[in-house]
C-alpha atoms as a PDB file:
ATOM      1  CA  UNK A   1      -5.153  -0.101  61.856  1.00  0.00           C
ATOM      2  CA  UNK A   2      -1.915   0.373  62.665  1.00  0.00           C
ATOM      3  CA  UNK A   3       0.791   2.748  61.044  1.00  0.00           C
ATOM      4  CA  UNK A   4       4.431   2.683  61.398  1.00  0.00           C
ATOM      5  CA  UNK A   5       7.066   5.463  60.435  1.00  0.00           C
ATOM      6  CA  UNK A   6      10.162   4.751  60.470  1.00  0.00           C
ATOM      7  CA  UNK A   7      13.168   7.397  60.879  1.00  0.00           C
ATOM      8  CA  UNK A   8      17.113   7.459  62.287  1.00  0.00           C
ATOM      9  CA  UNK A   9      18.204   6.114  58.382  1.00  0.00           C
ATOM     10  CA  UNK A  10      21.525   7.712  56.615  1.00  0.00           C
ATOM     11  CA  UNK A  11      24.862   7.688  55.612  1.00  0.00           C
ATOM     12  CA  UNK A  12      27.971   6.379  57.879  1.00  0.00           C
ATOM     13  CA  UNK A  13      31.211   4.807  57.521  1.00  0.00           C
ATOM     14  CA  UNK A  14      32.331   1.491  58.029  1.00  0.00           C
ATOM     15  CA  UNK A  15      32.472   0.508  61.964  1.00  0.00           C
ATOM     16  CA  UNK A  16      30.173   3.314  62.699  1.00  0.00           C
ATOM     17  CA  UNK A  17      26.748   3.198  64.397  1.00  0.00           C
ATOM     18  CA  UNK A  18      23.088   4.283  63.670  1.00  0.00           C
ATOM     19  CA  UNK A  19      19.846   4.160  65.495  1.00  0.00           C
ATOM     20  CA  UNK A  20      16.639   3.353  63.558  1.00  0.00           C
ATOM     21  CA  UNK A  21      13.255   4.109  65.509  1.00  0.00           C
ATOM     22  CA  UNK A  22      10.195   2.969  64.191  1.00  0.00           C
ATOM     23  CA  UNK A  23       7.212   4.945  65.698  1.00  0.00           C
ATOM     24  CA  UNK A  24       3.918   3.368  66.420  1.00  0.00           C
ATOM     25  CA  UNK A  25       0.092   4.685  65.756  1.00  0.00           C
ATOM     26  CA  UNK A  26      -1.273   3.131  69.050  1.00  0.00           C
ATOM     27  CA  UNK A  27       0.929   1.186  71.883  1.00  0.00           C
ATOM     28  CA  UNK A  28       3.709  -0.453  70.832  1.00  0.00           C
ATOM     29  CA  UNK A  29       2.840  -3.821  73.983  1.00  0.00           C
ATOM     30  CA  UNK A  30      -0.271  -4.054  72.143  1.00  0.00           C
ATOM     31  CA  UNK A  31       1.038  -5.715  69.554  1.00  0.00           C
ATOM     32  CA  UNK A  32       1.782  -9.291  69.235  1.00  0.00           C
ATOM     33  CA  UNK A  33       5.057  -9.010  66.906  1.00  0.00           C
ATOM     34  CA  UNK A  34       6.994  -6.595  65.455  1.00  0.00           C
ATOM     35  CA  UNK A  35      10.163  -6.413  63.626  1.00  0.00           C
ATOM     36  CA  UNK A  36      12.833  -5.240  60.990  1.00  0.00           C
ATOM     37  CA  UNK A  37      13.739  -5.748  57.859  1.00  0.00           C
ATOM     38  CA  UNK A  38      15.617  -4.944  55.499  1.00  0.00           C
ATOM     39  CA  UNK A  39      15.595  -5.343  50.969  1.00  0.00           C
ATOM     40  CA  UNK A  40      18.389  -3.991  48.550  1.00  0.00           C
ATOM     41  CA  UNK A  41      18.641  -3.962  44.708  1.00  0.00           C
ATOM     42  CA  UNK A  42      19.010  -7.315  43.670  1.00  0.00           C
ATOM     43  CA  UNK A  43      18.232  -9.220  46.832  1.00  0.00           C
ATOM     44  CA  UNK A  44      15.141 -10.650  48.908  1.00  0.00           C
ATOM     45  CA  UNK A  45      13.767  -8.668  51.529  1.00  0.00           C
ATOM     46  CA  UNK A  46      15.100 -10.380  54.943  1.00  0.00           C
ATOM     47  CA  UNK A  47      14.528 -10.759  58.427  1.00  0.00           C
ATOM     48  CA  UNK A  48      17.019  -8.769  60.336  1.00  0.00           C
ATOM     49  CA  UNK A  49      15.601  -8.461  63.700  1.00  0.00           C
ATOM     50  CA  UNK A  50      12.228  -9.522  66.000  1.00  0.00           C
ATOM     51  CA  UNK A  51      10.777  -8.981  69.061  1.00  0.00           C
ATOM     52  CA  UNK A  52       7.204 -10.650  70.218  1.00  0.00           C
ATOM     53  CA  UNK A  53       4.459  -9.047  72.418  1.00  0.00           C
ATOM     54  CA  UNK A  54       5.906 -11.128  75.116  1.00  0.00           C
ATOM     55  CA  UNK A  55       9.987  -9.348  74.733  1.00  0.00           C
ATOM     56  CA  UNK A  56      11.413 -12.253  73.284  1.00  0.00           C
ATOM     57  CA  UNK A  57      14.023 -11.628  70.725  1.00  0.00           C
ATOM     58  CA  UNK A  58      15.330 -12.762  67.589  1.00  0.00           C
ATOM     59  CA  UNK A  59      18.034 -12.050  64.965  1.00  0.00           C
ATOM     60  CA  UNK A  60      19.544 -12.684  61.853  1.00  0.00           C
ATOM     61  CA  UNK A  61      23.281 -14.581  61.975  1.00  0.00           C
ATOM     62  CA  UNK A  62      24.428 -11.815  59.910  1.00  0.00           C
ATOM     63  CA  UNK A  63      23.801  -8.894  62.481  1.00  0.00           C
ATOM     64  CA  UNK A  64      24.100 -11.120  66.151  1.00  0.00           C
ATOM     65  CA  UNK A  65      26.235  -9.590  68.437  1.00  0.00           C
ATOM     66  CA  UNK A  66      25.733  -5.763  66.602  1.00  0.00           C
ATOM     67  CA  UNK A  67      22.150  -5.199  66.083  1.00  0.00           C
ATOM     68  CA  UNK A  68      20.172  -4.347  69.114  1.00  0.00           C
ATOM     69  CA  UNK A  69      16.520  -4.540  69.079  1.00  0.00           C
ATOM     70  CA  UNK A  70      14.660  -2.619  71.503  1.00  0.00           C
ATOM     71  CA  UNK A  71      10.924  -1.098  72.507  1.00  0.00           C
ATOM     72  CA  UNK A  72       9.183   1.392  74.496  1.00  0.00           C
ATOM     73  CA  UNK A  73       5.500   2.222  74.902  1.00  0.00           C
ATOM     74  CA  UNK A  74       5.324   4.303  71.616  1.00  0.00           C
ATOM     75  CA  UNK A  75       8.382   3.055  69.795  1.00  0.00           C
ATOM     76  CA  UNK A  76      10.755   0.228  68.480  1.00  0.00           C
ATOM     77  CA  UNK A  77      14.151   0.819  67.945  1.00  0.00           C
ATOM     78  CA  UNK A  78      17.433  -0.588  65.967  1.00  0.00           C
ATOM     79  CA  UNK A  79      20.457  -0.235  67.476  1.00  0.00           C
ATOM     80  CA  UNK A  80      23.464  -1.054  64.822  1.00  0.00           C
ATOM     81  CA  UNK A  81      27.133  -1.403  65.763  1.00  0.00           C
ATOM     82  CA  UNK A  82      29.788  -2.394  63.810  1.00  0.00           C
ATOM     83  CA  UNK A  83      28.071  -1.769  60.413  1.00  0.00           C
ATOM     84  CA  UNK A  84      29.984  -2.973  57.186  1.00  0.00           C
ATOM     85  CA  UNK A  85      28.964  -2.048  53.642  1.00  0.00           C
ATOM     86  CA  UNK A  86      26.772  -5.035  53.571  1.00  0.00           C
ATOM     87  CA  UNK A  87      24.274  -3.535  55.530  1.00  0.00           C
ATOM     88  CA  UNK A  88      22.978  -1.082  53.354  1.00  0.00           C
ATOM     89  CA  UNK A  89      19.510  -1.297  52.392  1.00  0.00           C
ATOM     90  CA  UNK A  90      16.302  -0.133  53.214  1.00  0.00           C
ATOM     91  CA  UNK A  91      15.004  -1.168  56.573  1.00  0.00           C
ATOM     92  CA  UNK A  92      11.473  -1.513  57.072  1.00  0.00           C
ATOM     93  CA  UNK A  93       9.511  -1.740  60.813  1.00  0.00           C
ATOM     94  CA  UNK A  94       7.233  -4.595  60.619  1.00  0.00           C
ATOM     95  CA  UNK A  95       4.374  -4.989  63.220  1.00  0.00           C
ATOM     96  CA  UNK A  96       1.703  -7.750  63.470  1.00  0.00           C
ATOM     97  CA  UNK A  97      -1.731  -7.398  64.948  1.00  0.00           C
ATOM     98  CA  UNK A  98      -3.671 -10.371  66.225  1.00  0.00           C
ATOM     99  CA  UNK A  99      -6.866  -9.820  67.677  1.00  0.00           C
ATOM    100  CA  UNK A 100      -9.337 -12.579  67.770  1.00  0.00           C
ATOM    101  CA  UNK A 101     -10.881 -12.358  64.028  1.00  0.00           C
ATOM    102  CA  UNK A 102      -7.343 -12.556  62.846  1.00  0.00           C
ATOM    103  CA  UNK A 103      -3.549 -11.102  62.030  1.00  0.00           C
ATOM    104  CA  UNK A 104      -2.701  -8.486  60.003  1.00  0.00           C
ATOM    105  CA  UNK A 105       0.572  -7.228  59.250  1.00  0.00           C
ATOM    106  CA  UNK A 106       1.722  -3.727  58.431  1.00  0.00           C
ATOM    107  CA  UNK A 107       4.811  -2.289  57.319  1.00  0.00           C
ATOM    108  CA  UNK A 108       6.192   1.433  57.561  1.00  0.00           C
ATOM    109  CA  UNK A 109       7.738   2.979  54.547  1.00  0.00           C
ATOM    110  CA  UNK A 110      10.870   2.313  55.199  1.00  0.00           C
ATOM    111  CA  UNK A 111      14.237   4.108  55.859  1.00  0.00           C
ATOM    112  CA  UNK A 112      17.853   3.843  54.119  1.00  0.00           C
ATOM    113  CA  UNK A 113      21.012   3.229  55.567  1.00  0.00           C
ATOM    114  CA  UNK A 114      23.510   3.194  53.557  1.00  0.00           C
ATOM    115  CA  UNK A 115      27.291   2.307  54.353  1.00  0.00           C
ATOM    116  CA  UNK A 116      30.175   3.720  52.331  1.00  0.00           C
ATOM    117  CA  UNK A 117      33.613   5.369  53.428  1.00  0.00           C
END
């Protein structure tokens, strides 16, 4: 079992910055994947950012260049630059376990950011 809580969510204005962090139950290199994502009203929940066990990373076209995704031993984090009203939403941490009997994914409860001037 792992579970995820998410916090750093809020209001901020166009072209400003926010730092999600997504605290971890046990050690955050134990895990094989984890992730964020993000869902709003009307819209599928999407893939914004990913980092494997092994530090590689991967992000959605729409954030490249501002989103930073990052880790420590007890944490993930989301560094976001440059945010534009289309990044509100709720961001979720993601994290997938894999040991030999098989994966299981778990999800925090999520966080809002919301972007307005």
């Amino acid at each position: 079992q792992v579970q995820l809580v998410e916090s750093g969510g809020g209001l901020v204005q166009p072209g400003g910055s926010l730092r999600l962090s997504c605290a971890a139950s046990r050690s955050i290199f134990s895990l094989d994947a984890m992730g964020w994502y993000r869902g709003a009203p009307g819209k599928q929940r999407e893939l914004v950012a990913a980092l494997t066990g092994a530090g590689t990373t991967h992000y959605a076209d729409s954030v490249k260049g501002r989103f930073t995704i990052s880790r420590d031993n007890t944490k993930m984090y989301l560094q976001m630059n440059s945010l534009n009203p289309e990044d509100t939403a709720v961001y979720y941490c993601y994290a997938r376990d894999c040991p030999p009997y098989g994966c299981t994914d778990y999800w925090g409860q999520g966080t809002q950011v919301t972007v307005s001037s």
